[in-house]
C-alpha atoms as a PDB file:
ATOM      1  CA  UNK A   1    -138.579 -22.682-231.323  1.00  0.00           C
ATOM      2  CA  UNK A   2    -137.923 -20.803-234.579  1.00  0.00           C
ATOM      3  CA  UNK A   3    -136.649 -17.388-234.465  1.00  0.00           C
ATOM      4  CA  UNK A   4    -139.022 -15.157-236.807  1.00  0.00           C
ATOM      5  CA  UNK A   5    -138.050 -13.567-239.609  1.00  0.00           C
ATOM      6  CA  UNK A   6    -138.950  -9.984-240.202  1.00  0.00           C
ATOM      7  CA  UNK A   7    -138.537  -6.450-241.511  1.00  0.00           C
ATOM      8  CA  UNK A   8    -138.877  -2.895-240.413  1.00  0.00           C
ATOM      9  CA  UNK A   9    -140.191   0.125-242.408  1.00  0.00           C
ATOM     10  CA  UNK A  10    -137.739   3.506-240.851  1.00  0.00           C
ATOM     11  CA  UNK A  11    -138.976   6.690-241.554  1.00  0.00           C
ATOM     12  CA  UNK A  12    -138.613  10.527-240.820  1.00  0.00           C
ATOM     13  CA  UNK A  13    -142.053  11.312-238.922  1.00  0.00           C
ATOM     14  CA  UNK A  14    -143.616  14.379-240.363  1.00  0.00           C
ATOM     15  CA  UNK A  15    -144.262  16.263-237.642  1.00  0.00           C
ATOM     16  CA  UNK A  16    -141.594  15.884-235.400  1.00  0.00           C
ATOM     17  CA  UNK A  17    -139.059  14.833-238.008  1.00  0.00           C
ATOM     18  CA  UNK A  18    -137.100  12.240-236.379  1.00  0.00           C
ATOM     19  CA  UNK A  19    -136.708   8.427-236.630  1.00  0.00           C
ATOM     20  CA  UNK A  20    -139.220   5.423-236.297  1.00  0.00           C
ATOM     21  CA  UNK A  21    -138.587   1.985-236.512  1.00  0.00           C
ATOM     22  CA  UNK A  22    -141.851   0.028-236.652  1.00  0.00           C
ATOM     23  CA  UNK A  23    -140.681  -3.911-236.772  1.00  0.00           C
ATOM     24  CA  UNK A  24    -142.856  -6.638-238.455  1.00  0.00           C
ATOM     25  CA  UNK A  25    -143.032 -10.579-238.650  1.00  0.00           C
ATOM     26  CA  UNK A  26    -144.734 -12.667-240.367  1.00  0.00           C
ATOM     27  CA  UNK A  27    -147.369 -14.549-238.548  1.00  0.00           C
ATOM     28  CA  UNK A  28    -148.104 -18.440-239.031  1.00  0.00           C
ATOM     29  CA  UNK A  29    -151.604 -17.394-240.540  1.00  0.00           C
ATOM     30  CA  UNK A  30    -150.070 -15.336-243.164  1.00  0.00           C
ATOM     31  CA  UNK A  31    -150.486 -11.872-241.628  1.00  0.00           C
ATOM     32  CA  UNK A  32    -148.021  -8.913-240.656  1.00  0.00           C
ATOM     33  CA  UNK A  33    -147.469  -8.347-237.207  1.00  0.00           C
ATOM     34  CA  UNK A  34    -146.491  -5.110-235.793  1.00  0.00           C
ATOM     35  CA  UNK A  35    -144.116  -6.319-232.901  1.00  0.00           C
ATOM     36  CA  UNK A  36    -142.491  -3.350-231.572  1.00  0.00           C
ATOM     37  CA  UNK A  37    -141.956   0.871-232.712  1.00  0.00           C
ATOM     38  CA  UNK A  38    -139.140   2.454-231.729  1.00  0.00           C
ATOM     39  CA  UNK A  39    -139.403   6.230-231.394  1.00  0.00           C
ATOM     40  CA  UNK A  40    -137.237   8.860-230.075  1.00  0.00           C
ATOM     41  CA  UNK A  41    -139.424  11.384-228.710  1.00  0.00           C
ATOM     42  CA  UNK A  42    -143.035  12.004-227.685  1.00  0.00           C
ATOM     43  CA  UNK A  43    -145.170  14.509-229.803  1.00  0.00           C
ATOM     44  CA  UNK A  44    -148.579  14.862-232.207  1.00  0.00           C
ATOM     45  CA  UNK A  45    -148.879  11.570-233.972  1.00  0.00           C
ATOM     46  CA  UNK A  46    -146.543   9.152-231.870  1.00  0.00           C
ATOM     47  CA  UNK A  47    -147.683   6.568-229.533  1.00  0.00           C
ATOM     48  CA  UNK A  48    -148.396   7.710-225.785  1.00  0.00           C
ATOM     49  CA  UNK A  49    -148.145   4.597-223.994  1.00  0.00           C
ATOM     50  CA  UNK A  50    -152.093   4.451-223.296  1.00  0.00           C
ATOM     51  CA  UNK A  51    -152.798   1.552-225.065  1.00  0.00           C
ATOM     52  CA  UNK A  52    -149.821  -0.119-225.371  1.00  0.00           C
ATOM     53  CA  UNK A  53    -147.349   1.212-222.679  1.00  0.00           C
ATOM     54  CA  UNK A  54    -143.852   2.671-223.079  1.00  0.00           C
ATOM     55  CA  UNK A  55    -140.514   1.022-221.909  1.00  0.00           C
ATOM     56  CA  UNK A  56    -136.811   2.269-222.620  1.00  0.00           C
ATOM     57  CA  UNK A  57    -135.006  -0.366-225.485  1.00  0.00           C
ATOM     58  CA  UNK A  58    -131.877   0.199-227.119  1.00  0.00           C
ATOM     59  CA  UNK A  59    -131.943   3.788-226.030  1.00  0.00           C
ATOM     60  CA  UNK A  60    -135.185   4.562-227.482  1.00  0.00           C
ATOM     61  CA  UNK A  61    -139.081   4.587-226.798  1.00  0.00           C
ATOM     62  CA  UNK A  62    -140.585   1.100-227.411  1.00  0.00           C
ATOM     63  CA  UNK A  63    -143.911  -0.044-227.941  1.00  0.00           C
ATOM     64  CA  UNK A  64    -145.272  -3.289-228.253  1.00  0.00           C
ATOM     65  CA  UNK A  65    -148.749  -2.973-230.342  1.00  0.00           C
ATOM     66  CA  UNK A  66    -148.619  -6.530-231.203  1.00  0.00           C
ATOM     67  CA  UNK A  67    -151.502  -5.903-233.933  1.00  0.00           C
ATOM     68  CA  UNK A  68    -151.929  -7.928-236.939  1.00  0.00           C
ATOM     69  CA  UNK A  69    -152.611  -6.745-240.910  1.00  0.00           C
ATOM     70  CA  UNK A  70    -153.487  -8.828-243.778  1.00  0.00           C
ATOM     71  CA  UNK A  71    -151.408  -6.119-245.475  1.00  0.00           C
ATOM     72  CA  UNK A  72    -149.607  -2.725-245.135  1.00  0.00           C
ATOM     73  CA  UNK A  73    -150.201  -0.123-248.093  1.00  0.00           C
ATOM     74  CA  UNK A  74    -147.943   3.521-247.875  1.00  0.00           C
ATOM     75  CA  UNK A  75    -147.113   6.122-250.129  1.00  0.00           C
ATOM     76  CA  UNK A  76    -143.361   6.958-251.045  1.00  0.00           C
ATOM     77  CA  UNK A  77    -142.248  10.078-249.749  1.00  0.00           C
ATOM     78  CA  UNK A  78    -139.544  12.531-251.381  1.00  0.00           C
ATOM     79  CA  UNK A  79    -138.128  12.572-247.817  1.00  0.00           C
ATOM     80  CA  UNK A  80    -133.954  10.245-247.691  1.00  0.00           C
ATOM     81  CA  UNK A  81    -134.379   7.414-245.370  1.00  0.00           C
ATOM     82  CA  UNK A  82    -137.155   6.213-245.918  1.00  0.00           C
ATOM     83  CA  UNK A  83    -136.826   2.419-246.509  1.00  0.00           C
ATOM     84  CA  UNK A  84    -137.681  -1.235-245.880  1.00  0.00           C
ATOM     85  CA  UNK A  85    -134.864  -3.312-243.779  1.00  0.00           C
ATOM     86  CA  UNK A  86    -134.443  -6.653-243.899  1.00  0.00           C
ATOM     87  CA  UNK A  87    -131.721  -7.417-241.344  1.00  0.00           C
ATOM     88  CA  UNK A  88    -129.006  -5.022-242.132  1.00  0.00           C
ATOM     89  CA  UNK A  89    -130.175  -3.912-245.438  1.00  0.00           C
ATOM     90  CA  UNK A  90    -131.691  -0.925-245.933  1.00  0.00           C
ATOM     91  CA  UNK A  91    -133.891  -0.685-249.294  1.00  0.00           C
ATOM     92  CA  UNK A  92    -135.837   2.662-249.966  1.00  0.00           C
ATOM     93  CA  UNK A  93    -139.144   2.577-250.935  1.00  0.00           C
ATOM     94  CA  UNK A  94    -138.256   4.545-253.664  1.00  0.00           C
ATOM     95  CA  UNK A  95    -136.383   1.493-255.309  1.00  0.00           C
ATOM     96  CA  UNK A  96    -139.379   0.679-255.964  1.00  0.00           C
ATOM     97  CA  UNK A  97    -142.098   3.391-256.885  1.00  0.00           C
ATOM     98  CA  UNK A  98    -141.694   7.318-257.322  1.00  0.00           C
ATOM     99  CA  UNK A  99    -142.433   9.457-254.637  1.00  0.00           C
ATOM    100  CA  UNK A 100    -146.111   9.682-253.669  1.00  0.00           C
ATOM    101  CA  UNK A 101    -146.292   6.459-255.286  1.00  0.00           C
ATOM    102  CA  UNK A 102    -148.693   3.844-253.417  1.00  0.00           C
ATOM    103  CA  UNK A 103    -146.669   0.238-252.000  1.00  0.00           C
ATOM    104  CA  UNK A 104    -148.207  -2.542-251.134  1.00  0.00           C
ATOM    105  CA  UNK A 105    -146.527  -4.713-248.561  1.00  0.00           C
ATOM    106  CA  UNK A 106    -148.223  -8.348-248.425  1.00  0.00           C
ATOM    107  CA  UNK A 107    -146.861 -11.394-246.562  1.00  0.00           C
ATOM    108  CA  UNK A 108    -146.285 -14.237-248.702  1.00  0.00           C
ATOM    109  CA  UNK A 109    -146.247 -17.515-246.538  1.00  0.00           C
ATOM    110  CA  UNK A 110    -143.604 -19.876-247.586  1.00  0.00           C
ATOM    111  CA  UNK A 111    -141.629 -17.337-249.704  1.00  0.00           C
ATOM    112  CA  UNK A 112    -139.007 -16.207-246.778  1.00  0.00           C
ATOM    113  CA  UNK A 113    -137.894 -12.176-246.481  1.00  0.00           C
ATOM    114  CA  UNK A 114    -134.441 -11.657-248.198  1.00  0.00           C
ATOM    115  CA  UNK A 115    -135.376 -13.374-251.102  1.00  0.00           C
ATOM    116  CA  UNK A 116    -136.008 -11.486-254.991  1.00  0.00           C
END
């Protein structure tokens, strides 16, 4: 069995301003897979555990949506830490378009994260 390769986007929720970690892969069929969010407290906007439950990983809240997208779009914001990781590297969305700039994120089959 392969091990999946994947990404998170980590970001500053607005309302309660701290830290979210949703985590992606890349399914067989080409689409983006939201595997788990990681969240540190409960509040307007975050997940309540209805749908999906709540368990206690790493320290944090985790969720396991398990829903698929063809593709993710998401503006930049002005707020530091926002960013794309790929294993250990953090890349902020601002590398690559100014702040309320729109990104597209699309899974490419075949092309492998890490790669530029």
């Amino acid at each position: 069995m392969r091990t999946p390769q994947g990404f998170s986007l980590h970001f500053i929720h607005s309302i309660n301003l701290s830290p979210v970690d949703e985590e992606f892969v890349m399914t067989d069929d080409g689409r983006l897979l939201l595997n788990r969010v990681l969240f540190d407290q409960f509040g307007t906007g975050m997940p309540t555990g209805e749908e999906d439950g709540v368990s206690m990983e790493e320290g944090r809240y985790a969720t396991r949506p398990l829903r698929t997208f063809p593709d993710i779009a998401l503006r930049v914001s002005p707020v530091p830490g926002h960013e794309l990781r790929i294993g250990d590297t953090p890349l902020a969305f601002s590398r690559w378009a100014k702040p309320g700039g729109l990104l597209i994120l699309r899974a490419m089959p075949g092309y492998g994260f890490g790669r530029r």
